[in-house]
N, C-alpha and C. Protein backbone atom coordinates (compact mmCIF):
# COMPACT_ATOMS: atom_id res chain seq x y z
N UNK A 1 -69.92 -50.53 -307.26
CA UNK A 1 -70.69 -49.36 -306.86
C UNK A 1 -69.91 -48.62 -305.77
N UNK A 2 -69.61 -47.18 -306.01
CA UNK A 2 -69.16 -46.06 -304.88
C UNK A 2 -70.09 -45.90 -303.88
N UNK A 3 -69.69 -46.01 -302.50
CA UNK A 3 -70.39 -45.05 -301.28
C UNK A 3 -70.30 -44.04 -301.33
N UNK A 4 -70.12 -43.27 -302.05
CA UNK A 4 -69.42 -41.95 -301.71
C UNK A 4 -70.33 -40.68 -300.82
N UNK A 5 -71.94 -40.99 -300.85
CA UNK A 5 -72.49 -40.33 -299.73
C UNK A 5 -72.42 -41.06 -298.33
N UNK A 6 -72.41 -42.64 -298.43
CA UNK A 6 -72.47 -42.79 -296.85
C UNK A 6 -70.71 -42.68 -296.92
N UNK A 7 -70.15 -42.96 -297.74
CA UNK A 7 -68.16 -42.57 -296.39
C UNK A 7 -68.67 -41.04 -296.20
N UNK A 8 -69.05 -40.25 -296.99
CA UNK A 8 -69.17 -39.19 -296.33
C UNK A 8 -70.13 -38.84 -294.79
N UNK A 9 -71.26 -39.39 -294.81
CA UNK A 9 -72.05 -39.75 -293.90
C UNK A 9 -71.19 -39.87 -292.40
N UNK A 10 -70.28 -41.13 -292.64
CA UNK A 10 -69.19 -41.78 -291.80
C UNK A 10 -68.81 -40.37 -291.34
N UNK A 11 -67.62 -40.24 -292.29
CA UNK A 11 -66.82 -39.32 -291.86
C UNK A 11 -67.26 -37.83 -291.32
N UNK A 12 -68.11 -37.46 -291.61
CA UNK A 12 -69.02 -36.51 -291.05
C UNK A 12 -68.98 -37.01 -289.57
N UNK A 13 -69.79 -38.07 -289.34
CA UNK A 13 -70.15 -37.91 -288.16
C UNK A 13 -68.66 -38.35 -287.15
N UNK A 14 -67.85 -39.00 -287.19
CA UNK A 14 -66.53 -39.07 -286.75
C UNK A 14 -65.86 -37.55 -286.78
N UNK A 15 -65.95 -36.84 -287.43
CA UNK A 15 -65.29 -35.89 -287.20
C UNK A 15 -66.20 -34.45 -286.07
N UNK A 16 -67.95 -34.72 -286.48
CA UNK A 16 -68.44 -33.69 -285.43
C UNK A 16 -68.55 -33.97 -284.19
N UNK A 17 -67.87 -35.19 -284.04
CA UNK A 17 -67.57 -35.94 -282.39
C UNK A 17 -66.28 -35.12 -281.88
N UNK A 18 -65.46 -35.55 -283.08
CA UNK A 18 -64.23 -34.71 -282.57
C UNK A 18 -63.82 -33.14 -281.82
N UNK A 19 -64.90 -33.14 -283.21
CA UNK A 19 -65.11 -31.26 -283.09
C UNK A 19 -65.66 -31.04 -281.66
N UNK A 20 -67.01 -31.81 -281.45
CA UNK A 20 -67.79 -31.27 -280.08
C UNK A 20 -66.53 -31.52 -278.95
N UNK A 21 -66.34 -32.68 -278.68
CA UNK A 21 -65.21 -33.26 -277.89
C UNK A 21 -64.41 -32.27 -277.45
N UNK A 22 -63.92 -31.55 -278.61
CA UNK A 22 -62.67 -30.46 -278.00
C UNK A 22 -63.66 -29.46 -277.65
N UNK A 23 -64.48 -29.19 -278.23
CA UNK A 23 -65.61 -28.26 -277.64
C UNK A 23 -66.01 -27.79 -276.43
N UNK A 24 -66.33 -29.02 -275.62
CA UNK A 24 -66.60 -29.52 -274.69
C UNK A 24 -65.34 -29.52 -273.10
N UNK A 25 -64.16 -29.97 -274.20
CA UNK A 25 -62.53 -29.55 -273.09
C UNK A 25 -62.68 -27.94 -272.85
N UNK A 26 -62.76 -27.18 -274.11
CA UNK A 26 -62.09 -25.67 -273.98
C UNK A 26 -63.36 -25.88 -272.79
N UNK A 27 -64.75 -25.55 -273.03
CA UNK A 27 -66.10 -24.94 -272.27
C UNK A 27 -65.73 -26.06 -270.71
N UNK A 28 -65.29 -27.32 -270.75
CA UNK A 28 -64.80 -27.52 -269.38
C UNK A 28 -66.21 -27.42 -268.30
N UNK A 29 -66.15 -27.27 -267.30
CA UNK A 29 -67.37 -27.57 -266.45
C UNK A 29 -67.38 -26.87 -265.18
N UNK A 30 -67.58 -27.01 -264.04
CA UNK A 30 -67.69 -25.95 -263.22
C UNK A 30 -66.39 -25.58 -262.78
N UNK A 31 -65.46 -25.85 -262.92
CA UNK A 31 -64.09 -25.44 -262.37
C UNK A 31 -63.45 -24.78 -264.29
N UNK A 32 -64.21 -24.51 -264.70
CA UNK A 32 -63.55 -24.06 -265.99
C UNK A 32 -62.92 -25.07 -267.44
N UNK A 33 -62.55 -24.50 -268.27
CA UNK A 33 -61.65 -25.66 -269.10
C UNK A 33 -61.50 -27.12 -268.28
N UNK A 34 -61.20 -28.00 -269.29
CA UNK A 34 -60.30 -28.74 -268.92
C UNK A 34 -59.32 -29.28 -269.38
N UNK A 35 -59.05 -28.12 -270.17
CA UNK A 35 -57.53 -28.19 -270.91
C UNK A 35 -56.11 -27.01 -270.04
N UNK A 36 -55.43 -28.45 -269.44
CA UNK A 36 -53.91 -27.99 -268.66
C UNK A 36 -52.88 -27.68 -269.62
N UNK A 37 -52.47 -28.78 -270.46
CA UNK A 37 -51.38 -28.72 -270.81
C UNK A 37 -51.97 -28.76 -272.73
N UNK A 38 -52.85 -28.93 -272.74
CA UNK A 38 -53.09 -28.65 -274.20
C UNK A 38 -52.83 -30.44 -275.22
N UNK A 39 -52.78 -31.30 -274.11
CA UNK A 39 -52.08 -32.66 -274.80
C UNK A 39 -53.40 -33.13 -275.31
N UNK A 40 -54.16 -33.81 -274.45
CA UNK A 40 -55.41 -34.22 -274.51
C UNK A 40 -56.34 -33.60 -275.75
N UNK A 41 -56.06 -32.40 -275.91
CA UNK A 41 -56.88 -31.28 -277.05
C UNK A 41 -56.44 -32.02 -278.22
N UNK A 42 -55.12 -31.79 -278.01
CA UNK A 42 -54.59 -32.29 -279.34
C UNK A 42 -54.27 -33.92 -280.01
N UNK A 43 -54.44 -34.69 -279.05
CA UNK A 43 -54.38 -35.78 -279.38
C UNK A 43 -55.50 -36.85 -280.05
N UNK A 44 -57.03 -35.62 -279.32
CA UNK A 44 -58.01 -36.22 -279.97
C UNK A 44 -58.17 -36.09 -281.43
N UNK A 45 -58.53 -37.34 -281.85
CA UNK A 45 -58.65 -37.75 -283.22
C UNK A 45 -59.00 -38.54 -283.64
N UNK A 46 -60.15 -38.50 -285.34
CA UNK A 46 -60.85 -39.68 -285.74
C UNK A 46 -59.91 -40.63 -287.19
N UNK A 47 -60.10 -41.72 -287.30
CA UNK A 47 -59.83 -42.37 -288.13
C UNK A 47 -61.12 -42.78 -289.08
N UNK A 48 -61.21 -42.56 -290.32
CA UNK A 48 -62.56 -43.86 -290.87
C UNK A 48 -61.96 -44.48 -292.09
N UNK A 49 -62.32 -45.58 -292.01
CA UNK A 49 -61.91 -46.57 -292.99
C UNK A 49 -63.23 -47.05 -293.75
N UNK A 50 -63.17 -47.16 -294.81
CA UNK A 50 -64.48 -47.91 -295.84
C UNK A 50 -64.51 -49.24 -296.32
N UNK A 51 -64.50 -50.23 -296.40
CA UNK A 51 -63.95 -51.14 -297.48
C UNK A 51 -64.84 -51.55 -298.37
N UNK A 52 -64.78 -52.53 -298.98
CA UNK A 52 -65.83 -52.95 -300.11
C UNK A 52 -66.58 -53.64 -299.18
N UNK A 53 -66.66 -54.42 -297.74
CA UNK A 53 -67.69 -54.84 -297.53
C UNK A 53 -67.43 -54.53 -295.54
N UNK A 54 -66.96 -53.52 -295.21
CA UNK A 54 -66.55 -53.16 -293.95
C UNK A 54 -66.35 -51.30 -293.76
N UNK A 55 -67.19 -51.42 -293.08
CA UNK A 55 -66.86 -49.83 -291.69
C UNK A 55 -66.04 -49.79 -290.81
N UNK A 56 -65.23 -49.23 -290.63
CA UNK A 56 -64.28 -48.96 -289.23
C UNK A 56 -64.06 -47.32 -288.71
N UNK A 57 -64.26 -46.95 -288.52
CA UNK A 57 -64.32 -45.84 -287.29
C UNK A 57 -63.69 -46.35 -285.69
N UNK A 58 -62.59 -45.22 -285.68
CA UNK A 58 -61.80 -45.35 -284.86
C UNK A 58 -61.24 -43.80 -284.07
N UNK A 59 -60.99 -44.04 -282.98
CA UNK A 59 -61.46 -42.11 -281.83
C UNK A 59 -60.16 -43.09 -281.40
N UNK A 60 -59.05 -41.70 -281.25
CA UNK A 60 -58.01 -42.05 -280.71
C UNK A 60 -57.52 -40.81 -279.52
N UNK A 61 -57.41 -40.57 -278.48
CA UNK A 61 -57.04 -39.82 -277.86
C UNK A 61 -55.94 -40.64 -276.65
N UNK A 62 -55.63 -39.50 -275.96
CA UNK A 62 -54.28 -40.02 -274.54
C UNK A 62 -55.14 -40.58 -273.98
N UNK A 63 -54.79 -41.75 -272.96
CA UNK A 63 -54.89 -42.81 -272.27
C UNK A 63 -55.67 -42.04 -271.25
N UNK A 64 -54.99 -40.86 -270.54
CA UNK A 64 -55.89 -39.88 -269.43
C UNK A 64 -57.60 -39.61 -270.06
N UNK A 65 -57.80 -39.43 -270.78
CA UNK A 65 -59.07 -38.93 -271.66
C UNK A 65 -60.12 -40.07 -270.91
N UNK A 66 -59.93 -41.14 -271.00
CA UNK A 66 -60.86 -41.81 -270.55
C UNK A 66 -61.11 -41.48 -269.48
N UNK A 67 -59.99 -41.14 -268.73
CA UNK A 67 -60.05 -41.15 -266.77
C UNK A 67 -61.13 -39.87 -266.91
N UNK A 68 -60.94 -38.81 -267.71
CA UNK A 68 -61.83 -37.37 -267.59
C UNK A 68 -62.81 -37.73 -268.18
N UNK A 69 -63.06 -38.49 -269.38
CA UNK A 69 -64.34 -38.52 -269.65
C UNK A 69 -65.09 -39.70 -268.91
N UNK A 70 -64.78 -40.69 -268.30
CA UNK A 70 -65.72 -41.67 -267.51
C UNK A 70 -65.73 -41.26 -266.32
N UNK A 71 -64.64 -40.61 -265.59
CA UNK A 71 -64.60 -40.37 -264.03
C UNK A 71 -63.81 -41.47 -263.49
N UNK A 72 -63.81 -41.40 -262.48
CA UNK A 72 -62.82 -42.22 -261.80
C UNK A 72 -63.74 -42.71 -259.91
N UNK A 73 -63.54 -44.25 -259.80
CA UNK A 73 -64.13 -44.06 -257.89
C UNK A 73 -63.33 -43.86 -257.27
N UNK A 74 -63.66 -43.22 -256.24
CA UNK A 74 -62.58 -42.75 -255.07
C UNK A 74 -63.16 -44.23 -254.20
N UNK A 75 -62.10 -43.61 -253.21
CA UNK A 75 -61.78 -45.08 -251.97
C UNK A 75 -63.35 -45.18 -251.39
N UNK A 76 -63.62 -43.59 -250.87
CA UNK A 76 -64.92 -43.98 -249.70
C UNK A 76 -66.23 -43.50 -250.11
N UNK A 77 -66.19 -42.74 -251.54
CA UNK A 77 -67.47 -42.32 -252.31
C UNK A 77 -66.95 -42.19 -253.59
N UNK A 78 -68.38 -42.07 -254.38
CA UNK A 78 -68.48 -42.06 -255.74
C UNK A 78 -69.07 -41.08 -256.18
N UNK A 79 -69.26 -41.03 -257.39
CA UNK A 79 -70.64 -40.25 -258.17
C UNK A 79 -70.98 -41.10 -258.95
N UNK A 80 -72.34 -40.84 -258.50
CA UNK A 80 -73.47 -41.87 -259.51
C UNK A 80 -73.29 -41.96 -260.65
N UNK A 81 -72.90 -41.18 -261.40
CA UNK A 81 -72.66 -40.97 -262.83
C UNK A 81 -71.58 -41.88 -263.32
N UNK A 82 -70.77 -42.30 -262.39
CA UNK A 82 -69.33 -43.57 -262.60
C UNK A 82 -70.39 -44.50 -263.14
N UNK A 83 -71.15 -44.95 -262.36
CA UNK A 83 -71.80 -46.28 -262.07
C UNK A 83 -72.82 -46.42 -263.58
N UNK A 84 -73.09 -45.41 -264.07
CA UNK A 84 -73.90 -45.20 -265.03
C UNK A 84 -73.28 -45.54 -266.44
N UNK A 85 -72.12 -44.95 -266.44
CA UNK A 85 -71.19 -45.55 -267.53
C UNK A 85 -70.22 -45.94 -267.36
N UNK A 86 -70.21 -47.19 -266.59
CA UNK A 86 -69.50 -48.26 -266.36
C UNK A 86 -68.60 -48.00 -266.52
N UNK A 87 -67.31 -47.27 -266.00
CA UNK A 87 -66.19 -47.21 -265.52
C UNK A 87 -65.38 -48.00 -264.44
N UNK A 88 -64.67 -48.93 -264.47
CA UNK A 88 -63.83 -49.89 -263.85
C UNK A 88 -62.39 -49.37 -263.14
N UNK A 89 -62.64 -47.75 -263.58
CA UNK A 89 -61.32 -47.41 -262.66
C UNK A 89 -61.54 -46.92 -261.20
N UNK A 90 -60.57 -46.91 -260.36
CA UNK A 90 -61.05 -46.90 -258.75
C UNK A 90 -59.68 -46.31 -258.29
N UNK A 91 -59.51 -45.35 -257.88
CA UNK A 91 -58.10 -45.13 -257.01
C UNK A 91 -57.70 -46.41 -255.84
N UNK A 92 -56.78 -46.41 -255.92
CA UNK A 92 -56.77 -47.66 -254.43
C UNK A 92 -56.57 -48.83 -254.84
N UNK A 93 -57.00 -49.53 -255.74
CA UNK A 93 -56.92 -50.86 -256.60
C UNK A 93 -55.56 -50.99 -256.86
N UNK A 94 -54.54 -50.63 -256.21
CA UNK A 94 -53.37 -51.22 -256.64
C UNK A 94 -53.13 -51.63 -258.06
N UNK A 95 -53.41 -51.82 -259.28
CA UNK A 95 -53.46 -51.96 -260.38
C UNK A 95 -52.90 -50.57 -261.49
N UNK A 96 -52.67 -49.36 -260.73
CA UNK A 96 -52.19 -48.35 -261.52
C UNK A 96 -50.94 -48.33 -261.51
N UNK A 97 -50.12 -47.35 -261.85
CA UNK A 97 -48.43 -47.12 -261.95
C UNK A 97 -48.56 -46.62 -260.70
N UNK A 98 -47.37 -46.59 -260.04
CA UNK A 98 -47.55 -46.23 -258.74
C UNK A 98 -46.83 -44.76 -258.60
N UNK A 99 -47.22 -43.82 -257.83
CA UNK A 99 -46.67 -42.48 -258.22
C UNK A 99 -47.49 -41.60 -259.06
N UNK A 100 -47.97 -42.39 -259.98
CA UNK A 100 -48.64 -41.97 -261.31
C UNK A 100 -49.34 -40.46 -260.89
N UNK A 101 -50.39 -39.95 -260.16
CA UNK A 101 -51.29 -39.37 -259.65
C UNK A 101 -50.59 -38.36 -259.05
N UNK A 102 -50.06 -38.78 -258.38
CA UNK A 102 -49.02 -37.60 -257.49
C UNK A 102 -48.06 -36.90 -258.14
N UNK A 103 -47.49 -37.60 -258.88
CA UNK A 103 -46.15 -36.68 -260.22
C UNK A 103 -47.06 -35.34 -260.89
N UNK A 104 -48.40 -36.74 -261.21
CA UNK A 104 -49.09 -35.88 -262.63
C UNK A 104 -50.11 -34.60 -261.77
N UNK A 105 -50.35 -34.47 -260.17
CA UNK A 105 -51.17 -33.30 -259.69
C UNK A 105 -49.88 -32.67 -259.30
N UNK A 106 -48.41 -33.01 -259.15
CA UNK A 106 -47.19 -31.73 -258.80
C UNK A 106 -47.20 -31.46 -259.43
N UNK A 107 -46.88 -31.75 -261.06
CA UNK A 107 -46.64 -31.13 -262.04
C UNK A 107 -47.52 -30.32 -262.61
N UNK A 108 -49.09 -30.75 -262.42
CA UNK A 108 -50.31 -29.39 -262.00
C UNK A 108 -50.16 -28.38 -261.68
N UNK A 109 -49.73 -29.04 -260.19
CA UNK A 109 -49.72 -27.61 -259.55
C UNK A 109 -48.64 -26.64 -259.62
N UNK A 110 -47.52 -27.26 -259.88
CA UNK A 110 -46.37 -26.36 -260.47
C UNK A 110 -46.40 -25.40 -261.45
N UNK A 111 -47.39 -26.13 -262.89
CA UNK A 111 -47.70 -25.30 -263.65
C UNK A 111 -48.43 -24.44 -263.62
N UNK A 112 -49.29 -24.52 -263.01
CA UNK A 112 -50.48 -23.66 -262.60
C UNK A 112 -50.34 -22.41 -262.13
N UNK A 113 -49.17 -22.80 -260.96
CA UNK A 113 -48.86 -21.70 -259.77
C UNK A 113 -49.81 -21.84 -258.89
N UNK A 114 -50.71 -23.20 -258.47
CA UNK A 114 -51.95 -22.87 -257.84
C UNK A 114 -51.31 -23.60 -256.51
N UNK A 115 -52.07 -22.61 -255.55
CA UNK A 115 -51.79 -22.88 -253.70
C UNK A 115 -52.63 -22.54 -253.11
N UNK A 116 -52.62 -23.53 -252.26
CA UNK A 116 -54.13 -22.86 -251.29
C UNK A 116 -53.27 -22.11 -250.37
N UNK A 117 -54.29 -21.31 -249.40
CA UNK A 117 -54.10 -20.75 -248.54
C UNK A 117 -54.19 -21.43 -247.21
N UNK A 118 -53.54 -21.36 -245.85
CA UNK A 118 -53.28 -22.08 -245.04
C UNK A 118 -54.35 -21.46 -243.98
N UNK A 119 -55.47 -21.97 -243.52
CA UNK A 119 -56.24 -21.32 -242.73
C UNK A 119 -56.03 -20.71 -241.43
N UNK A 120 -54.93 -20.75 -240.94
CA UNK A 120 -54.55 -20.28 -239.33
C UNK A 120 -53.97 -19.20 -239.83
N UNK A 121 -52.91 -19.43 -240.56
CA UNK A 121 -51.68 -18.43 -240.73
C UNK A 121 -52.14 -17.29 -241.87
N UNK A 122 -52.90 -17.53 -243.00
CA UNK A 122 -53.13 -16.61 -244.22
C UNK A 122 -52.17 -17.00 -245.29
N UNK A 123 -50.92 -17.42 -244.96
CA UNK A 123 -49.92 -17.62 -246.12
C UNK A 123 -50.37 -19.11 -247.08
N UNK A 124 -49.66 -18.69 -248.37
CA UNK A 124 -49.72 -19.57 -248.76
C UNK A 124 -48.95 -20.60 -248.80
N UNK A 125 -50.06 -22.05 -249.07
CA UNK A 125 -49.16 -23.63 -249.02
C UNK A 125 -47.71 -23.57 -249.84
N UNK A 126 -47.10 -24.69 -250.00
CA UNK A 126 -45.79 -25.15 -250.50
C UNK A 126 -46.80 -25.60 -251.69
N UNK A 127 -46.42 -25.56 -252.98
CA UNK A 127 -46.97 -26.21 -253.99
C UNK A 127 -46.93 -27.88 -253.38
N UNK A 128 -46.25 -28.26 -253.22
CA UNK A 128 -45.89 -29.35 -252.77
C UNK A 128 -47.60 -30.35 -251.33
N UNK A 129 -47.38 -29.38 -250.84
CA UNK A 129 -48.52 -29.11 -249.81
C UNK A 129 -49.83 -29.15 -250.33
N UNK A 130 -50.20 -27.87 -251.40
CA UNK A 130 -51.15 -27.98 -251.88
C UNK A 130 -51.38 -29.30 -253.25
N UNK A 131 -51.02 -29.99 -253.47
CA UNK A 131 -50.96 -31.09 -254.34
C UNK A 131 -51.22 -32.29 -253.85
N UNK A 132 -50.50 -32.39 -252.39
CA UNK A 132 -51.15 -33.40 -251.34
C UNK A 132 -52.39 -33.60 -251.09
N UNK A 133 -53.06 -32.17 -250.63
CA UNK A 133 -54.33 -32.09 -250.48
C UNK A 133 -55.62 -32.37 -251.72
N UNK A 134 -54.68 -31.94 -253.00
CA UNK A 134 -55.72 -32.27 -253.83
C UNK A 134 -55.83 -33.90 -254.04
N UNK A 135 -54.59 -34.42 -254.17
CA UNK A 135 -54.69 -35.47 -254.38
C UNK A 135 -55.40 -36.60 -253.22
N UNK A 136 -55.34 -36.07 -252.21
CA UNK A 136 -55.54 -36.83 -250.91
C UNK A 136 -57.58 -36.77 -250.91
N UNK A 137 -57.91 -35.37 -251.77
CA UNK A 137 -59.02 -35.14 -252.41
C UNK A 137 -59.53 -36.00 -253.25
N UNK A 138 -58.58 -36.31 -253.82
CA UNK A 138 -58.94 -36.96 -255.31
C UNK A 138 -59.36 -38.46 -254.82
N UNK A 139 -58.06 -39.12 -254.43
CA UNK A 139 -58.02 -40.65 -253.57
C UNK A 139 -58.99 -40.87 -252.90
N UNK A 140 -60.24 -40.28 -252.36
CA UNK A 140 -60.91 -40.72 -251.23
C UNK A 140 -62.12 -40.00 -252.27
N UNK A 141 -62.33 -39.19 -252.98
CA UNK A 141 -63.59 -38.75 -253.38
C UNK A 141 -64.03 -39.39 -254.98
N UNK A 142 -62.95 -39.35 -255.82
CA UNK A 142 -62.82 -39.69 -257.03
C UNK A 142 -62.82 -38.58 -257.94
N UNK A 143 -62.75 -38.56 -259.20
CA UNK A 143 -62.84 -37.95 -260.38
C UNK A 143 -64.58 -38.02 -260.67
N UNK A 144 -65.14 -36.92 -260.85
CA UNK A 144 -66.20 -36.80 -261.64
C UNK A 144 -66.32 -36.83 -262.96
N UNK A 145 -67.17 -37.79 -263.67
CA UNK A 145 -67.03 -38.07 -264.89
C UNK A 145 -67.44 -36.75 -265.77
N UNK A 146 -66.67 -36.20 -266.71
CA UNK A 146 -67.11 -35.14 -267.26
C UNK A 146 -67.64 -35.42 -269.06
N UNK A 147 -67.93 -36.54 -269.59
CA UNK A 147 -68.14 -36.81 -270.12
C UNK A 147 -68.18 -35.89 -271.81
N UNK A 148 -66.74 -35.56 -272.18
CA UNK A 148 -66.70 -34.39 -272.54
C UNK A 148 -66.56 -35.39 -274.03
N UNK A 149 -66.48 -36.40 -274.15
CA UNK A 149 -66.46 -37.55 -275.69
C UNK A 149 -67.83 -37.90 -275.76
N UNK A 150 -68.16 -38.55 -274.37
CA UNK A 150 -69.43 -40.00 -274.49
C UNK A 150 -71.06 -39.44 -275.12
N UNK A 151 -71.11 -37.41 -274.44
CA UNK A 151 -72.13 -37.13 -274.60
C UNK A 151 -72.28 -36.92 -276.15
N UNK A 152 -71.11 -36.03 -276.99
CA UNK A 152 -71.17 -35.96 -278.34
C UNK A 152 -71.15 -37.27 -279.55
N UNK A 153 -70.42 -38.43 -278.58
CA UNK A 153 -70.81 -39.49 -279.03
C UNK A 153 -72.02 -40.46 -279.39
N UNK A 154 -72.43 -40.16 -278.52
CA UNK A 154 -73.95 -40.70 -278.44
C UNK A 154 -75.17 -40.12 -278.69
N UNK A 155 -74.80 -38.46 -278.89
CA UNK A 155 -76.21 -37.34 -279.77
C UNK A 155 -75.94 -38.03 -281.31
N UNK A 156 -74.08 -38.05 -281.77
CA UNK A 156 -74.05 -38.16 -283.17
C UNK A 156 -74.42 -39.52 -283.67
N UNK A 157 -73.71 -40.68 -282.94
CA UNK A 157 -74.51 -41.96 -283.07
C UNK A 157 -75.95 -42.27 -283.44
N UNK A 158 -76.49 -41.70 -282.36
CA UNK A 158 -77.92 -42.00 -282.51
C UNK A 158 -79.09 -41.34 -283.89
N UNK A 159 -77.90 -40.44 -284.70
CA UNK A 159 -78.44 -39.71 -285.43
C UNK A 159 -78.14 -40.38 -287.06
N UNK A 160 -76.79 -41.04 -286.36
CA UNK A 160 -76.72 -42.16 -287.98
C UNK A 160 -77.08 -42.85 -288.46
N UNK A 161 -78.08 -43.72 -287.95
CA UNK A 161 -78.72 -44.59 -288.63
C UNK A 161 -79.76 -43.83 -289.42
N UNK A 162 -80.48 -42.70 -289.41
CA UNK A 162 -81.34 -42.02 -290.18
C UNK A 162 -80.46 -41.81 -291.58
N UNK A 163 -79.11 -40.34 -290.93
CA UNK A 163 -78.32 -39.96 -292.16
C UNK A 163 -78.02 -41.42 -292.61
N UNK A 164 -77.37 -42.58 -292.35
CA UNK A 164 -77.27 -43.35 -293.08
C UNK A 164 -77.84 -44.15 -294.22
N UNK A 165 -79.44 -44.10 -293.59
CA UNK A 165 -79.82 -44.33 -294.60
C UNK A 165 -80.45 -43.60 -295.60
N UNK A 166 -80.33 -42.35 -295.62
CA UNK A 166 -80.45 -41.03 -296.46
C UNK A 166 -79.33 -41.35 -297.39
N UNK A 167 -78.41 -41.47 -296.74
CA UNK A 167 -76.95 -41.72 -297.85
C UNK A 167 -77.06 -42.54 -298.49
N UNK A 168 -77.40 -43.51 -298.00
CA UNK A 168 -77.65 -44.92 -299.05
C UNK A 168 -78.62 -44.83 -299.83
N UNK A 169 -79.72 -44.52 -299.85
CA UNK A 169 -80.40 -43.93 -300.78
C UNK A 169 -80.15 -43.14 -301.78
N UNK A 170 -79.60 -41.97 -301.54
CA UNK A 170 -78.36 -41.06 -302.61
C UNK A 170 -78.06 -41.61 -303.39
N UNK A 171 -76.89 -42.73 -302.96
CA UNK A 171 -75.96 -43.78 -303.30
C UNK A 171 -76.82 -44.34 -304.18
N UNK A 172 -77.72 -45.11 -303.99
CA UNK A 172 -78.36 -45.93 -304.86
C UNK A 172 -78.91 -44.97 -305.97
N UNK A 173 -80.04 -43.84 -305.79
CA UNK A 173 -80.33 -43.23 -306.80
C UNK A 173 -79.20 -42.79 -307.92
N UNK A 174 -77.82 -42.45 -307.23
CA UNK A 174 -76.68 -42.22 -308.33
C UNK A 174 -76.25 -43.50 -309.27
N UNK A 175 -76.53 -44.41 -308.31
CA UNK A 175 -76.08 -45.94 -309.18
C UNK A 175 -77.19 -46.00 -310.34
N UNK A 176 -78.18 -46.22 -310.22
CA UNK A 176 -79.21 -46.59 -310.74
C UNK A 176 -79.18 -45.53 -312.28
N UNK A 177 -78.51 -43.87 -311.50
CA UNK A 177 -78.90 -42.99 -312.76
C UNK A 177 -77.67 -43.04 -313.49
N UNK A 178 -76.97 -43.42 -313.16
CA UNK A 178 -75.39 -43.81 -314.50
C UNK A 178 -75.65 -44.89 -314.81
N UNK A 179 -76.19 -46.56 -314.20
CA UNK A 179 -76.46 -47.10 -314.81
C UNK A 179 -77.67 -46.89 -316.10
N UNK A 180 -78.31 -46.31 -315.89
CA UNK A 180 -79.55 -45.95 -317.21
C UNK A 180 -78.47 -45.56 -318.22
N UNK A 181 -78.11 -44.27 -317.58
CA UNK A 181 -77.40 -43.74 -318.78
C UNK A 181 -76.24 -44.16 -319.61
N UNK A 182 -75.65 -45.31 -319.13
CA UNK A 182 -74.73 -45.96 -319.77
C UNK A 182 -75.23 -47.25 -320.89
N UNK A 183 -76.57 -47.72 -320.31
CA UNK A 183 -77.53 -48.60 -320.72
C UNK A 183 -78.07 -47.82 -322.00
N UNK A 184 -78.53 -46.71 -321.84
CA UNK A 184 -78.48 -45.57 -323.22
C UNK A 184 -77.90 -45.57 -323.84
N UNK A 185 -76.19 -45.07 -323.86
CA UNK A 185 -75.17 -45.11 -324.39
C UNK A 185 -75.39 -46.27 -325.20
N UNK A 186 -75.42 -47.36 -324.67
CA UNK A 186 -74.87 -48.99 -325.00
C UNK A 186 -76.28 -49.07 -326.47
N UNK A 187 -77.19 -48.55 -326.02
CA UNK A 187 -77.81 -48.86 -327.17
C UNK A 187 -78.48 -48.00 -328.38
N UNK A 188 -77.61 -46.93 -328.53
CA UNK A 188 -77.70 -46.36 -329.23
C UNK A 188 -76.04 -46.36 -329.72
């Protein structure tokens, strides 16, 4: 017997994750997008596999994706929202690449062209300068989780077990109506 409405079922819903997901990067959150370099956009992606007696669904994106979609703790505060979906990353934990953070907000801010302004003087920072500060931002406050996967994940999830079993039903009514009709065939 073919699945052929629930893989579709599957794959449907693996792919309107995807879809929202990037959705969700371009529309970005109160500071705008949160697409820099366009990597993250593009890297998201679903896999589904069927077998004769196995499901697999599989969301593949860059390693950073998690850090934006769970958030990250800073050294001396959080946001509640870390704590909510259990995120285990923490600036400070010695456990990252070292440098990692600082390369990846110069190369931000380089691209960007973004500098703050120096409050005494009016001029603007050294890119260099302003990258410190964000990051020195970042280290002590954390990443806010922007949850730009988990939320489309979990509207479409929660919606499959219904379509699923709509599909399977399908499924079965198609089995059932070629079996008749072959059972016809056979005896006539």
């Amino acid at each position: 017997m073919e699945y052929d409405k629930v893989k579709q079922a599957i794959e449907g819903f693996a792919k309107k994750v995807v879809i929202e997901a990037k959705q969700n990067l371009q529309k970005g959150g109160q500071y705008g997008p949160k697409i820099a370099s366009g990597k993250l956009y593009k890297s998201l992606k679903d896999f589904t596999h069927i077998g004769p007696n196995s499901i697999q669904v599989e969301f593949k994106m860059k390693d950073y994706g998690y850090y934006q979609d769970r958030g990250v703790k800073g050294k001396f505060s959080t946001y509640p929202e870390i704590n909510k979906y259990g995120t285990n990353a923490q600036f400070g934990s010695g456990t990252g690449k070292k440098g990692g953070l600082t390369k990846a907000i110069n190369d931000w801010v380089a691209s960007k062209r973004f500098q703050f302004r120096d409050k005494k003087t009016g001029r603007f920072m050294s890119y260099k300068s302003t990258a410190f500060l964000i990051i020195r931002s970042i280290y002590n406050k954390g990443i806010k989780p922007s949850l730009f996967f988990t939320k489309p994940f979990e509207k479409y999830f929660n919606r499959l077990p219904e379509t699923l079993t709509d599909s399977f039903a399908l499924d079965m009514e198609n089995f059932i109506e070629f079996t008749t009709k072959q059972n016809i065939k056979d005896v006539n």
